[in-house]
N, C-alpha and C. Protein backbone atom coordinates (compact mmCIF):
# COMPACT_ATOMS: atom_id res chain seq x y z
N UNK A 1 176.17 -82.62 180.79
CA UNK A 1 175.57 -83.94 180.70
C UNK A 1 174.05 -83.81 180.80
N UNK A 2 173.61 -84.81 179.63
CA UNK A 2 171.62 -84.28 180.00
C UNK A 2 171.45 -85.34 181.58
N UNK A 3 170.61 -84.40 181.85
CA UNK A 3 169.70 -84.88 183.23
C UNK A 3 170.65 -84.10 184.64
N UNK A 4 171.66 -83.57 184.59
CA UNK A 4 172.53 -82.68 185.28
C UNK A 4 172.51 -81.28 185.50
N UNK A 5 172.18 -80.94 186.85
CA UNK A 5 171.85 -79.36 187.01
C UNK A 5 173.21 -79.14 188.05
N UNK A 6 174.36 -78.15 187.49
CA UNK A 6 175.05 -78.29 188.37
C UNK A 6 174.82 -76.66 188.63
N UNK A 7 174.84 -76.10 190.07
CA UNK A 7 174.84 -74.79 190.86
C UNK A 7 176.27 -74.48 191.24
N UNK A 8 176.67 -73.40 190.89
CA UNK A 8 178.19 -73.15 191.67
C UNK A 8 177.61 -72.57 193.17
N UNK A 9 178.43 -72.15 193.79
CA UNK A 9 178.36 -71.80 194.98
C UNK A 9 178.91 -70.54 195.47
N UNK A 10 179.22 -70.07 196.45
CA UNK A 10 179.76 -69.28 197.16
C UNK A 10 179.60 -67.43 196.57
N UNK A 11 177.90 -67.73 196.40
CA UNK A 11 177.47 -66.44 195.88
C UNK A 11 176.94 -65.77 197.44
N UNK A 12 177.05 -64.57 197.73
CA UNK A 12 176.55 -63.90 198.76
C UNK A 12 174.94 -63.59 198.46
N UNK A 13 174.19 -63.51 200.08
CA UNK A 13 173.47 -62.66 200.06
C UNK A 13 171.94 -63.66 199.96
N UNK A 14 170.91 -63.48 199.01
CA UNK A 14 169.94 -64.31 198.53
C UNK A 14 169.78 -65.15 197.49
N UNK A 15 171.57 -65.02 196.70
CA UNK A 15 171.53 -65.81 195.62
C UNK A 15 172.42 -67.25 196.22
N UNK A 16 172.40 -67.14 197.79
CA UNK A 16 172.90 -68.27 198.60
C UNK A 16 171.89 -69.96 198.12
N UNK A 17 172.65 -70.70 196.82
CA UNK A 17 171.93 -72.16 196.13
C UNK A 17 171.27 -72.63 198.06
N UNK A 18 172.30 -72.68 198.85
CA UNK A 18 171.87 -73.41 200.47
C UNK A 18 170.33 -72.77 200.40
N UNK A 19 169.69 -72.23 199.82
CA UNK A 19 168.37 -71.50 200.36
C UNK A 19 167.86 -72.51 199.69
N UNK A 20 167.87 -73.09 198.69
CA UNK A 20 167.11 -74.25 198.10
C UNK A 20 166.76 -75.73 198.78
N UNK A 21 167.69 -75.36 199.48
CA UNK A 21 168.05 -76.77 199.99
C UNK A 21 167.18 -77.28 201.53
N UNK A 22 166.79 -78.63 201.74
CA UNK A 22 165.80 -79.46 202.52
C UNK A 22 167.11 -78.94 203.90
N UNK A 23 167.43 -78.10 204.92
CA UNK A 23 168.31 -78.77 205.75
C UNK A 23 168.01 -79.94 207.03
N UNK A 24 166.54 -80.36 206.53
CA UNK A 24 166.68 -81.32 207.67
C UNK A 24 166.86 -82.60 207.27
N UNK A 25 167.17 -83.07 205.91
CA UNK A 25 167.35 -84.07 205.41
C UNK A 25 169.14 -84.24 205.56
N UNK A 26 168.91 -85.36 206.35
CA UNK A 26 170.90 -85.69 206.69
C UNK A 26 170.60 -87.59 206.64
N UNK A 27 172.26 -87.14 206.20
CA UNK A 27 172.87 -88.68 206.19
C UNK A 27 172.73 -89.44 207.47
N UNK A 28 171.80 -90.79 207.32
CA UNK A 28 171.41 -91.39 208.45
C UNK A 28 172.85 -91.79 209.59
N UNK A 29 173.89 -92.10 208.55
CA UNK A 29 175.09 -92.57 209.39
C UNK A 29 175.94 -91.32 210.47
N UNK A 30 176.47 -90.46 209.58
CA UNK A 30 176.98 -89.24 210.08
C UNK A 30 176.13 -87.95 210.46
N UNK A 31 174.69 -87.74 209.95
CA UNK A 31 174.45 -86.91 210.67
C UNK A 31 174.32 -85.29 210.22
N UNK A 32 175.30 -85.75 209.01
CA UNK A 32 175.86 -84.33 208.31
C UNK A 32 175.09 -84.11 206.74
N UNK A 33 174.03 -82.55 206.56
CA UNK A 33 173.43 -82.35 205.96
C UNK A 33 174.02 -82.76 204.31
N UNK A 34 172.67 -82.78 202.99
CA UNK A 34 172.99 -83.39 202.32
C UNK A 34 172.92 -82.97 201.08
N UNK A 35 174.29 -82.04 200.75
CA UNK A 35 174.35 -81.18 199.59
C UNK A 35 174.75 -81.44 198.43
N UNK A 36 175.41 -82.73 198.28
CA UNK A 36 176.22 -83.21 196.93
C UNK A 36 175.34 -83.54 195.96
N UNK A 37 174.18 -84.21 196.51
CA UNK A 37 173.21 -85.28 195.49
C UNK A 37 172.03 -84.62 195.69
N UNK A 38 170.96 -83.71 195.05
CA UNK A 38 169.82 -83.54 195.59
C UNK A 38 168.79 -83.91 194.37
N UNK A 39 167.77 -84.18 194.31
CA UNK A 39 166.51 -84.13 193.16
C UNK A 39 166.06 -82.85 193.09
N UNK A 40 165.91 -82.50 192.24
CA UNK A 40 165.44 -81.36 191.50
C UNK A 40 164.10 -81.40 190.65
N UNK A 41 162.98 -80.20 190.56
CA UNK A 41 162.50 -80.37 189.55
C UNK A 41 162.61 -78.91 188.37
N UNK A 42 162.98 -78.94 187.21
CA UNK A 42 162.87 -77.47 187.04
C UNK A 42 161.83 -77.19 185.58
N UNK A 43 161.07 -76.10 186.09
CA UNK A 43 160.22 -75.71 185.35
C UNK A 43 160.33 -74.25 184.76
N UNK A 44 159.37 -74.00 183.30
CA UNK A 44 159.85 -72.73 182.93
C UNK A 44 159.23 -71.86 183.63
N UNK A 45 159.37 -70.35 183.80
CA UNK A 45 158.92 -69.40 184.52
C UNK A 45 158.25 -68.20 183.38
């Protein structure tokens, strides 16, 4: 789908996607960090 970056997961090591990720940004209600929905920007290298 355009505008959709989807990451698989459960790679070992430094190719761990969680390294990308804000962990202090959590769901105000529960508390629990927030991996489903994130903004992205991606640029070429």
């Amino acid at each position: 789908m355009p505008g959709i970056v989807s990451v698989p997961h459960g790679w070992p090591g430094k190719a761990n996607v969680n390294l990308l990720t804000d962990m202090d940004v959590r769901d105000p209600i529960t508390g629990y960090p927030d991996f489903k929905a994130l903004l992205c920007k991606i640029e070429a290298i």
